[in-house]
Protein backbone atom coordinates (compact mmCIF):
# COMPACT_ATOMS: atom_id res chain seq x y z
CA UNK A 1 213.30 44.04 -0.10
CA UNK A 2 213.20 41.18 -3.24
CA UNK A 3 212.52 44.08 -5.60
CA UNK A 4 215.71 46.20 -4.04
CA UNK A 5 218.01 42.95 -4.45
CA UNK A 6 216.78 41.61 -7.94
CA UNK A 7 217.21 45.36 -8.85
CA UNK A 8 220.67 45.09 -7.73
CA UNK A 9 221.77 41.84 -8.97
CA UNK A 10 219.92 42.91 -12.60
CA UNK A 11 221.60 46.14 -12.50
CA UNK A 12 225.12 44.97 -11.23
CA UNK A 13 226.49 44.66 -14.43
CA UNK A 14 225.79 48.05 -16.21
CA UNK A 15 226.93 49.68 -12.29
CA UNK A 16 229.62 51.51 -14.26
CA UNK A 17 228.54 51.21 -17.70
CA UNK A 18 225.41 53.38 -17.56
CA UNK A 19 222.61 51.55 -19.94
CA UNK A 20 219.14 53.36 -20.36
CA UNK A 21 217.35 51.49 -22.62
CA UNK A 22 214.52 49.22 -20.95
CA UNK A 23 215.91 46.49 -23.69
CA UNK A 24 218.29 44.09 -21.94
CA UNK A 25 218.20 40.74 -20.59
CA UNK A 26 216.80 40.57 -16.89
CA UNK A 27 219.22 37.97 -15.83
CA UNK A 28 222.29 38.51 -18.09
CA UNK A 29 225.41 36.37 -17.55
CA UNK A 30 227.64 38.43 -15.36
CA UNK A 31 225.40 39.93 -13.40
CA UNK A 32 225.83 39.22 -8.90
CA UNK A 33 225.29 40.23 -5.87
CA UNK A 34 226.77 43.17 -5.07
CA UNK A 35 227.64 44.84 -1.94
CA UNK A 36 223.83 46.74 -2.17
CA UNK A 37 222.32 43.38 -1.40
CA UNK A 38 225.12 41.80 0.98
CA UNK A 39 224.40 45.38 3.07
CA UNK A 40 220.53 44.74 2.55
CA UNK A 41 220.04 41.79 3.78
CA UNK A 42 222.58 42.87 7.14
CA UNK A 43 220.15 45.80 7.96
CA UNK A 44 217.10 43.72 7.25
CA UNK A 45 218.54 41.24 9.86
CA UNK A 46 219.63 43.46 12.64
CA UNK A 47 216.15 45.11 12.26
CA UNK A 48 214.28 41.96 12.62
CA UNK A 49 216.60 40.99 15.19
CA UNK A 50 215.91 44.44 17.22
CA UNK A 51 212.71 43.70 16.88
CA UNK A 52 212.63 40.91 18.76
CA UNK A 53 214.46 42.38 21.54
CA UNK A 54 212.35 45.67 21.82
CA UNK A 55 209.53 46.56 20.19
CA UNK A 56 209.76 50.40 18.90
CA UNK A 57 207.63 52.79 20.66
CA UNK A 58 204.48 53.85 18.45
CA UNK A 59 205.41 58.03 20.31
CA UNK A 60 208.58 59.42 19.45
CA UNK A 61 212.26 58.62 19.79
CA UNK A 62 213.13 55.47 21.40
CA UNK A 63 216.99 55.67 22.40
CA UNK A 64 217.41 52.12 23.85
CA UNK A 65 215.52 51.08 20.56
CA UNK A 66 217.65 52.51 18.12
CA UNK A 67 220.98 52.29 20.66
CA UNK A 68 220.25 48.22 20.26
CA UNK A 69 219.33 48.45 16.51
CA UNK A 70 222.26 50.57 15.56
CA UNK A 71 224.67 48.20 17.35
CA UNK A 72 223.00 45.05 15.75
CA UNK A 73 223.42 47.02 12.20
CA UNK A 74 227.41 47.32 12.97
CA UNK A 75 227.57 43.67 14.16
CA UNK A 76 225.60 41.91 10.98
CA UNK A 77 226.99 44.51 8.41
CA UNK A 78 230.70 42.84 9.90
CA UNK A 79 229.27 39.58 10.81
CA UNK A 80 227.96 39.01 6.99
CA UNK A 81 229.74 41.33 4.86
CA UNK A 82 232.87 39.45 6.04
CA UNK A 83 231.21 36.46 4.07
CA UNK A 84 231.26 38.13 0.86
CA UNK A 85 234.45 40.24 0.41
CA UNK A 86 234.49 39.83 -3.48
CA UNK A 87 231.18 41.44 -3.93
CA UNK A 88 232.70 45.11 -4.56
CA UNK A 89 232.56 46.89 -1.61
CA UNK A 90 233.17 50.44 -2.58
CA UNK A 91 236.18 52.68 -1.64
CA UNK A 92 233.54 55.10 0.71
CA UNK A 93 232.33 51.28 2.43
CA UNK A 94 235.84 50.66 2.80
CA UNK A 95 236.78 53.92 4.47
């Protein structure tokens, strides 16, 4: 999960500037948090938090599992994207 969000935040600023060179500063000025990480972190919480609740069966589908998780993944995505707004959600989040 670090590697996913320092990926993101080193990446942010070439998002729509493609750069393919492996020559760049890790840690340029301008680069953030964008709404990869904000969304990261969300799903990384509601999992933990499902966790906690129920434990995911080792055999199959679990529908009370993933009922609970998928609910907690709509509440934190809301509950701490809403803290961010300015980290460029996407038109497709948006919709």
């Amino acid at each position: 999960m670090l590697g996913a969000i320092i990926g993101d935040i080193v990446g942010s600023h070439f998002e729509f500037n493609n750069h393919r060179s492996k020559d760049f500063e890790l840690l340029a000025e301008g680069c953030f948090a964008t709404d990869d990480s904000i969304m990261t972190l969300a799903v990384a919480k509601a999992i933990m938090e499902a966790t906690k609740s129920k434990e995911p069966t080792a055999r199959g589908y679990d529908h009370n599992y993933h009922a609970l998780l998928s609910d907690l993944t709509v509440k934190y995505m809301q509950k701490i994207g809403r803290k961010y707004p300015n980290c460029r959600f996407g038109g497709m989040f948006y919709r």
